[in-house]
N, C-alpha and C. Protein backbone atom coordinates (compact mmCIF):
# COMPACT_ATOMS: atom_id res chain seq x y z
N UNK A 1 99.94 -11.62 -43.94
CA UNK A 1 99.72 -10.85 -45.13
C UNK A 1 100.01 -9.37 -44.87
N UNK A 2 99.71 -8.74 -43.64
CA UNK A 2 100.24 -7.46 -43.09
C UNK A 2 101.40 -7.36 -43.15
N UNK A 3 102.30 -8.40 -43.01
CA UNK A 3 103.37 -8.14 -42.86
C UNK A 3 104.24 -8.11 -44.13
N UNK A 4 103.40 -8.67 -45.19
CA UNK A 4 104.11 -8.52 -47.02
C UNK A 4 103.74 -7.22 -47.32
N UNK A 5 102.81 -6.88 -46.65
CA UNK A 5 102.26 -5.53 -47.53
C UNK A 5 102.95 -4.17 -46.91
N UNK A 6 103.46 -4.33 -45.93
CA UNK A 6 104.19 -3.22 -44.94
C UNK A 6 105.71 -3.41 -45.63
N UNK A 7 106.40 -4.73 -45.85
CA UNK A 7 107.36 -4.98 -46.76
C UNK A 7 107.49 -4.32 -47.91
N UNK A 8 106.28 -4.92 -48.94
CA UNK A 8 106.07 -4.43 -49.96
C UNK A 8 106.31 -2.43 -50.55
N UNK A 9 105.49 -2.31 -49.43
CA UNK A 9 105.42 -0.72 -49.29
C UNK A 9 106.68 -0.04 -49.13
N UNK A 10 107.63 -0.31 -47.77
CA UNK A 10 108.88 -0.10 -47.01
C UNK A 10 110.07 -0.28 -48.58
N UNK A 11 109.61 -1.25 -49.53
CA UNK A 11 110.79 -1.61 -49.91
C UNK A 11 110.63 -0.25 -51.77
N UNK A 12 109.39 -0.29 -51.45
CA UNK A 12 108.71 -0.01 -53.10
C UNK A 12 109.87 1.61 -53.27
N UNK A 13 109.62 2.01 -54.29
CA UNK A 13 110.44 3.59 -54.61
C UNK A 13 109.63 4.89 -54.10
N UNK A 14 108.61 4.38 -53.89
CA UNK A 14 107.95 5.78 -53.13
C UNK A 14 108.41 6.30 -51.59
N UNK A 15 109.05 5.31 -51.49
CA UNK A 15 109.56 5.76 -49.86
C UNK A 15 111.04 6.09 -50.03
N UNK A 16 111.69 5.59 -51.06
CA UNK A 16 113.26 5.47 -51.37
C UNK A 16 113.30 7.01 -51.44
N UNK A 17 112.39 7.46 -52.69
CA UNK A 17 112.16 8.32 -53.60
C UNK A 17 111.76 9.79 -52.41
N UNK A 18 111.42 9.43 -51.47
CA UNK A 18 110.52 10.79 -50.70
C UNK A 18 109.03 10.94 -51.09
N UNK A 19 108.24 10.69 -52.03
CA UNK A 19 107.17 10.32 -52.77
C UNK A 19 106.15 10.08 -52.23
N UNK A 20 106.20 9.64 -50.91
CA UNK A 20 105.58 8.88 -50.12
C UNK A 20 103.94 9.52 -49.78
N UNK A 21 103.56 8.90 -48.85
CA UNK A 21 102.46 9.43 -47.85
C UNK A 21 102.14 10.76 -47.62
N UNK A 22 103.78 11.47 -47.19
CA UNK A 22 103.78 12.56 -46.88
C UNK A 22 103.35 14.12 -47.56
N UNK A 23 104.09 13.45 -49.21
CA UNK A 23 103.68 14.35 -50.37
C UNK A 23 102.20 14.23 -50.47
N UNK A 24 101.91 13.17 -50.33
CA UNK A 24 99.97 13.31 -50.91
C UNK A 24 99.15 13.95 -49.64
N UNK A 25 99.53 14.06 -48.67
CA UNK A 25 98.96 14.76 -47.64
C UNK A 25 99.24 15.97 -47.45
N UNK A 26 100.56 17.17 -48.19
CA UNK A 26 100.72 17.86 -48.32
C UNK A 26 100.10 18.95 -49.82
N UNK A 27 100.07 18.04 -50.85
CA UNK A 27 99.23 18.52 -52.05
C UNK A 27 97.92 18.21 -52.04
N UNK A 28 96.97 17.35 -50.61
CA UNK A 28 95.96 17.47 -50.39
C UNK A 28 95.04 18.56 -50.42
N UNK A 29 95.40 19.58 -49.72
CA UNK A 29 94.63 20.58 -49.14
C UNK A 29 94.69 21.75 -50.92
N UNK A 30 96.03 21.64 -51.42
CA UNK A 30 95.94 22.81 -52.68
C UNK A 30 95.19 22.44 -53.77
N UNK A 31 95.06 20.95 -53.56
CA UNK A 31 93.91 20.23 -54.54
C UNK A 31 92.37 20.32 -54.24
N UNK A 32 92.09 20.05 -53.17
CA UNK A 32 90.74 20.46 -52.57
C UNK A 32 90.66 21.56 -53.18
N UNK A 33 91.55 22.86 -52.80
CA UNK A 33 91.73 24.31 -53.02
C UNK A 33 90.80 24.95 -54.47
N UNK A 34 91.55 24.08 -55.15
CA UNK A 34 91.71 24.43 -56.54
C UNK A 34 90.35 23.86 -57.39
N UNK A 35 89.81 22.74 -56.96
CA UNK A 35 88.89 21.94 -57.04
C UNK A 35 87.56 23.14 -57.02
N UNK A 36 87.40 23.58 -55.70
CA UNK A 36 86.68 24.01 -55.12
C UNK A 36 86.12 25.89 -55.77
N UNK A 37 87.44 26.08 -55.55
CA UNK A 37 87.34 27.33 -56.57
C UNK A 37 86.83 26.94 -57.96
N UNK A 38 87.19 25.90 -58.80
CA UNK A 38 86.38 25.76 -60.11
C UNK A 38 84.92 25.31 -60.03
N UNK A 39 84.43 24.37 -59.01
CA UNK A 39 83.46 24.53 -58.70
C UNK A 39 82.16 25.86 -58.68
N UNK A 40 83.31 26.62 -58.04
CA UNK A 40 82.33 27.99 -57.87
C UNK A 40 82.70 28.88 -58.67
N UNK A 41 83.79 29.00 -59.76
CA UNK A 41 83.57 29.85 -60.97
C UNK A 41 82.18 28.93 -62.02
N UNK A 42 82.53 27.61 -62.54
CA UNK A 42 81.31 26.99 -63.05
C UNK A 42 79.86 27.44 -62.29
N UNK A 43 79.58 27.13 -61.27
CA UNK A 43 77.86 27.34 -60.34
C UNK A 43 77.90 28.83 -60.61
N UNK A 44 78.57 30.14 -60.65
CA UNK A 44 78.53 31.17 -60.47
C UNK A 44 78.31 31.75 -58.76
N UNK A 45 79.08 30.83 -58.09
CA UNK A 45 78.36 31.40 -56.63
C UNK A 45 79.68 31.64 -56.04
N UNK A 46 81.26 32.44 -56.98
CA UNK A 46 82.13 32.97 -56.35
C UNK A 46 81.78 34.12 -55.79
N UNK A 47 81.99 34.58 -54.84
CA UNK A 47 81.58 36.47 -54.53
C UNK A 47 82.30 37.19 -55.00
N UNK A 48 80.92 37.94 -55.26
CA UNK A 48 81.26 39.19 -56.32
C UNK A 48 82.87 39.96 -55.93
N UNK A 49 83.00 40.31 -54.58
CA UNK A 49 84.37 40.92 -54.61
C UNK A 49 85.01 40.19 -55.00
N UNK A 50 85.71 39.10 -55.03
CA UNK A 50 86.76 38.98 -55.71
C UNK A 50 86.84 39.05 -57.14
N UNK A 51 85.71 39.15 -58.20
CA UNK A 51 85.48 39.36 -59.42
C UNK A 51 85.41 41.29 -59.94
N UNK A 52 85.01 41.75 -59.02
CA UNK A 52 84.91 43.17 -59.01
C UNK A 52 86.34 43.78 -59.59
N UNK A 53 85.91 45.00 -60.56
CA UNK A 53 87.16 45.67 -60.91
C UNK A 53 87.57 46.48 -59.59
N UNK A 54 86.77 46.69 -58.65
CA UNK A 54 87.58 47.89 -57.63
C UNK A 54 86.43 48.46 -57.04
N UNK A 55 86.38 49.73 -56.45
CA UNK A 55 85.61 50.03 -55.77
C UNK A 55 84.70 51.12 -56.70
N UNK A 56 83.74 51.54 -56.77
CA UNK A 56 82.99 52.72 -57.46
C UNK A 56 82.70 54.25 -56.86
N UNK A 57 84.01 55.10 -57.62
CA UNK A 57 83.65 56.27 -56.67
C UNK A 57 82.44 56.77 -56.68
N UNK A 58 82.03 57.63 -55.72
CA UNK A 58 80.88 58.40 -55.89
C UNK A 58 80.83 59.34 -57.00
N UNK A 59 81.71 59.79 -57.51
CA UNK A 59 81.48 60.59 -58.66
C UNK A 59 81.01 60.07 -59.98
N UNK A 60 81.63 58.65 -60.40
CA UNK A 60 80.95 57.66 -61.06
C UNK A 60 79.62 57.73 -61.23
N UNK A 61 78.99 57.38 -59.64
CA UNK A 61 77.63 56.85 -59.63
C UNK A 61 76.76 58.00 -59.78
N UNK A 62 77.63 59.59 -59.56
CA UNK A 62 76.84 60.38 -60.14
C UNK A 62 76.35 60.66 -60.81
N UNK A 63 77.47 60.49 -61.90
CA UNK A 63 77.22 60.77 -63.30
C UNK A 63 76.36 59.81 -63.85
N UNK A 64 76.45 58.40 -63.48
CA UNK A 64 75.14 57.38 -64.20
C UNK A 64 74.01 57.70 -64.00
N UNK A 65 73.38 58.50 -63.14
CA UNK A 65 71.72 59.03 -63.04
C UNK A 65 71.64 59.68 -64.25
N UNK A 66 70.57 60.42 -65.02
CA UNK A 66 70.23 60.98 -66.17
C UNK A 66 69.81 62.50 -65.24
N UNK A 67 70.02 63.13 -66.18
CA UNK A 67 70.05 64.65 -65.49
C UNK A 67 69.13 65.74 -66.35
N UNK A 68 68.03 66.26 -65.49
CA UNK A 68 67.07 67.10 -66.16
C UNK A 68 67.51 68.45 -66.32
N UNK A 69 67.64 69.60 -67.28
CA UNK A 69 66.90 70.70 -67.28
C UNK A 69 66.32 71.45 -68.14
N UNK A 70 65.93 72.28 -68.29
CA UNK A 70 65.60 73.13 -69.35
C UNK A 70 65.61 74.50 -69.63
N UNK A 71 64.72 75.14 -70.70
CA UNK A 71 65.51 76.11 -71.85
C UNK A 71 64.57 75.99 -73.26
N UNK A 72 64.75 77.22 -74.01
CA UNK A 72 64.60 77.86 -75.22
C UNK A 72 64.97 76.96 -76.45
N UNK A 73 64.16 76.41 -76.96
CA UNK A 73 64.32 75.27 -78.62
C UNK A 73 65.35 76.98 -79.18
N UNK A 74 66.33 76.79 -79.45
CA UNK A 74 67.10 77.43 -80.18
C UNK A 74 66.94 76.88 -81.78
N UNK A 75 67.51 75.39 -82.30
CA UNK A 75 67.09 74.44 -83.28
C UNK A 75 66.86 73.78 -83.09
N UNK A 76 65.77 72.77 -83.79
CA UNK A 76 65.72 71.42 -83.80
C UNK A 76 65.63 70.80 -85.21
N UNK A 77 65.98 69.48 -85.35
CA UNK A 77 65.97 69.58 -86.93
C UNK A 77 66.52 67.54 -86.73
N UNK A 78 65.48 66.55 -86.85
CA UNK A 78 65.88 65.49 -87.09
C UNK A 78 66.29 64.81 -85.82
N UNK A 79 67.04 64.56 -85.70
CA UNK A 79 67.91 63.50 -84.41
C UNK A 79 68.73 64.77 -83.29
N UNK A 80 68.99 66.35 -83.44
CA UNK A 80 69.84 67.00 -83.26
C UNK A 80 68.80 68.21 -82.59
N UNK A 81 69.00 68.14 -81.57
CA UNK A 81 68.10 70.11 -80.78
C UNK A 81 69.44 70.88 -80.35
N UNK A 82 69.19 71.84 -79.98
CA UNK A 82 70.25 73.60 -79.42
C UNK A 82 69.35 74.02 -78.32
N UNK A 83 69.76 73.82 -77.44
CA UNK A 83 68.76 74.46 -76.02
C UNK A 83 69.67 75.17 -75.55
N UNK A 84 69.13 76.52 -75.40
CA UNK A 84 70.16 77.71 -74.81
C UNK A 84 71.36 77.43 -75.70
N UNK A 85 71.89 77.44 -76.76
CA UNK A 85 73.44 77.48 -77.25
C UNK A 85 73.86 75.57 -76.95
N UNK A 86 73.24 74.86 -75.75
CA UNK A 86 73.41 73.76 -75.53
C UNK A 86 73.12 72.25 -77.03
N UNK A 87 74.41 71.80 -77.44
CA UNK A 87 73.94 71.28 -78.45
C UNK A 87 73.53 69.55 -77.96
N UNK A 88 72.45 68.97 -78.53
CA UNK A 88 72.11 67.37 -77.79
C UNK A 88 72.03 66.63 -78.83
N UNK A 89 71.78 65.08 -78.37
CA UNK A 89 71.16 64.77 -79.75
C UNK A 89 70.15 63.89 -79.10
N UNK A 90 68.56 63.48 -80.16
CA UNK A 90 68.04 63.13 -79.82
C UNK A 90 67.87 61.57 -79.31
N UNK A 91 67.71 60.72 -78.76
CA UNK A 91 67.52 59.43 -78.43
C UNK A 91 66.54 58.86 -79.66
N UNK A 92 66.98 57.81 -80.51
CA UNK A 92 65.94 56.90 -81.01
C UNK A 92 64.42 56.63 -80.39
N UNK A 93 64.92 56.84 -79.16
CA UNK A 93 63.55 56.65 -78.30
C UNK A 93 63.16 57.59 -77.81
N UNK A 94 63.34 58.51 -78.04
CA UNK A 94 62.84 59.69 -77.07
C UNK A 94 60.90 59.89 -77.03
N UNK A 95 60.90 60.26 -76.10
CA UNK A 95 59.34 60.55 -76.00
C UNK A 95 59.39 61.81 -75.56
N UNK A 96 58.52 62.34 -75.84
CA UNK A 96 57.43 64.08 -75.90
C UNK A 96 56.51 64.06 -75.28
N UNK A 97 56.29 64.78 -74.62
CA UNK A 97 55.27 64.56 -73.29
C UNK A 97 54.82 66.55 -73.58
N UNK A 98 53.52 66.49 -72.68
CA UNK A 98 52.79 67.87 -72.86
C UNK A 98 52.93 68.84 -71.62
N UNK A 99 53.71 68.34 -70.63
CA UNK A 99 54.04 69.16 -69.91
C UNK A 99 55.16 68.08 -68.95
N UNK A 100 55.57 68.52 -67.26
CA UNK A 100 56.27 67.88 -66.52
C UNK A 100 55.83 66.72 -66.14
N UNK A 101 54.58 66.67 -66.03
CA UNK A 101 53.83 65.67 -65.02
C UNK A 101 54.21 63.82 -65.87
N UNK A 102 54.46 64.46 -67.17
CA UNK A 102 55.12 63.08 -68.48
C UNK A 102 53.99 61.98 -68.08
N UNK A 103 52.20 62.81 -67.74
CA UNK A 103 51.73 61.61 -68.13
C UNK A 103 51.17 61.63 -69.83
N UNK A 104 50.53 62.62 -70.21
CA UNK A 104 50.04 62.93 -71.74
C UNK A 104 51.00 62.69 -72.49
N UNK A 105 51.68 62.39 -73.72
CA UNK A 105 52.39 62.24 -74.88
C UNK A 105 51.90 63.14 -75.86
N UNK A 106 52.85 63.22 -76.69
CA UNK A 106 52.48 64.66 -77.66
C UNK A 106 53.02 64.22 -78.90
N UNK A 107 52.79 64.58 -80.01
CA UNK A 107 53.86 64.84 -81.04
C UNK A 107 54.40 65.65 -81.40
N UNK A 108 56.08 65.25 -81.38
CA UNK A 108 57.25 65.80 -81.67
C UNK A 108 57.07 67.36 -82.57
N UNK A 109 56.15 67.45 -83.54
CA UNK A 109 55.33 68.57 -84.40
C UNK A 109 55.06 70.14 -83.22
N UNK A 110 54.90 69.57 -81.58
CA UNK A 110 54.71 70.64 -80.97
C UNK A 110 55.73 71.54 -80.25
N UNK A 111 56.81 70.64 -80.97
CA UNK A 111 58.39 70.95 -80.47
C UNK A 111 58.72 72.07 -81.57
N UNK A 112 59.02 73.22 -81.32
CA UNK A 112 58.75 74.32 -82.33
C UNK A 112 60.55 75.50 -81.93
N UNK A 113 61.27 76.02 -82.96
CA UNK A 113 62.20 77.04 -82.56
C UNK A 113 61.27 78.00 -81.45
N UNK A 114 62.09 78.32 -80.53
CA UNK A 114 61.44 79.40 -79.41
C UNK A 114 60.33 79.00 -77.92
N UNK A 115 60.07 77.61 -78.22
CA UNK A 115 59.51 77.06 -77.01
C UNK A 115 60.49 76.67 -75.78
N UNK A 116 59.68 77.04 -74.74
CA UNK A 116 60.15 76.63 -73.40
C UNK A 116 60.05 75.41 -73.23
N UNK A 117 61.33 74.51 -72.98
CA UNK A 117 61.21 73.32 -73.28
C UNK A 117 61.98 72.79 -71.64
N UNK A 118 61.29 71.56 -71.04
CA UNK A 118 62.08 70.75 -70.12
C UNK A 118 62.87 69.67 -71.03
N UNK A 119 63.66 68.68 -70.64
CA UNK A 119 64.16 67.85 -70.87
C UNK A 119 64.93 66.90 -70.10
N UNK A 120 65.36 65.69 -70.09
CA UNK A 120 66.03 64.77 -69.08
C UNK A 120 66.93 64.44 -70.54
N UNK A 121 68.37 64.52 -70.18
CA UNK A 121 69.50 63.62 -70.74
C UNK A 121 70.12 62.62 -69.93
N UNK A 122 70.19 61.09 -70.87
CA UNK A 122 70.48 60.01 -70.49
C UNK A 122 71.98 59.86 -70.01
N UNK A 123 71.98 59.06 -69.49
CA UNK A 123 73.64 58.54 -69.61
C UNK A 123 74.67 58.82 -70.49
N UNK A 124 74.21 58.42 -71.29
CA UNK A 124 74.90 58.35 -72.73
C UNK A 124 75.05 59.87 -73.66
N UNK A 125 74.52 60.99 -72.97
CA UNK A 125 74.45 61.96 -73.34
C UNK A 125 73.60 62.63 -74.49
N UNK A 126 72.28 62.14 -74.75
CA UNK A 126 70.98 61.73 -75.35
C UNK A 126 70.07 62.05 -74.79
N UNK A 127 69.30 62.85 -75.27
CA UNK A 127 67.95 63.31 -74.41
C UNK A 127 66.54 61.99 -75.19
N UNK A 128 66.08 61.38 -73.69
CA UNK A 128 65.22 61.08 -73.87
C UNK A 128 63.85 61.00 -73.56
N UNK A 129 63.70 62.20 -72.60
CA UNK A 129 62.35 62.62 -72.73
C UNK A 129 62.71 64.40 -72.71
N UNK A 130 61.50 64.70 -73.53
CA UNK A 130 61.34 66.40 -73.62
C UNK A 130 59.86 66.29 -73.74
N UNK A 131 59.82 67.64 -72.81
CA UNK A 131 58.68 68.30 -72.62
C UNK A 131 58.46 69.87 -72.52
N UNK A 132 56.97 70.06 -72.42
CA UNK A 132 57.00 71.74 -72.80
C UNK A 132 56.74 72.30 -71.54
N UNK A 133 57.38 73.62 -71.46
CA UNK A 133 56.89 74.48 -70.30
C UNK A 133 55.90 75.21 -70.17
């Protein structure tokens, strides 16, 4: 029976053809490959570098911190303050605090033209906390 089936094989078109053994042991490994990589886009456990846009300069990561200082209520009026000539706008969320320490809260009412005012602006270029000096 070994010997029909070695026939069988020898005579079939996959060997005529080149088709053979050889091809499936050669598209072995790019199939695993490919397999494997979809595997780990689905689980989410490709690493991050190869998904990454690039590297993050330091100047980037500067600018994402939120940045404090302060200054003189020039105007305030609604969503919009003027500190020193500096024009902002306010955060939906902003909170008012009664001095630096931002543990007391205040209302916005003590925010007045001509006060010495601290402040932190967000990311986004939005002040969201102010306080008095």
């Amino acid at each position: 029976m070994a010997f029909m089936v070695m026939q069988t094989f020898k005579a079939g078109s996959l060997i005529r053809n080149g088709f053979g053994r050889r091809r499936m042991w050669l598209w072995l490994p790019v199939k695993v490959a490919l397999w494997a990589l979809i595997v780990m886009v689905v689980w989410g456990s490709l690493p991050a570098t190869f998904l990454s846009p690039g590297s993050v300069s330091l100047q980037a990561a500067e600018l994402a911190e939120p940045r404090e200082g302060s200054g003189v209520i020039d105007y305030i009026d609604g969503d919009r303050i003027i500190i020193d000539d500096s024009a902002y706008k306010l955060s939906e969320l902003v909170v008012y605090y009664k001095d630096y320490s931002l543990q007391e809260q205040v209302s916005s009412s003590r925010f007045k033209v001509g006060k010495m005012v601290g402040y932190t602006v967000h990311t986004d270029g939005e002040i969201i906390e102010l306080w008095l000096e």
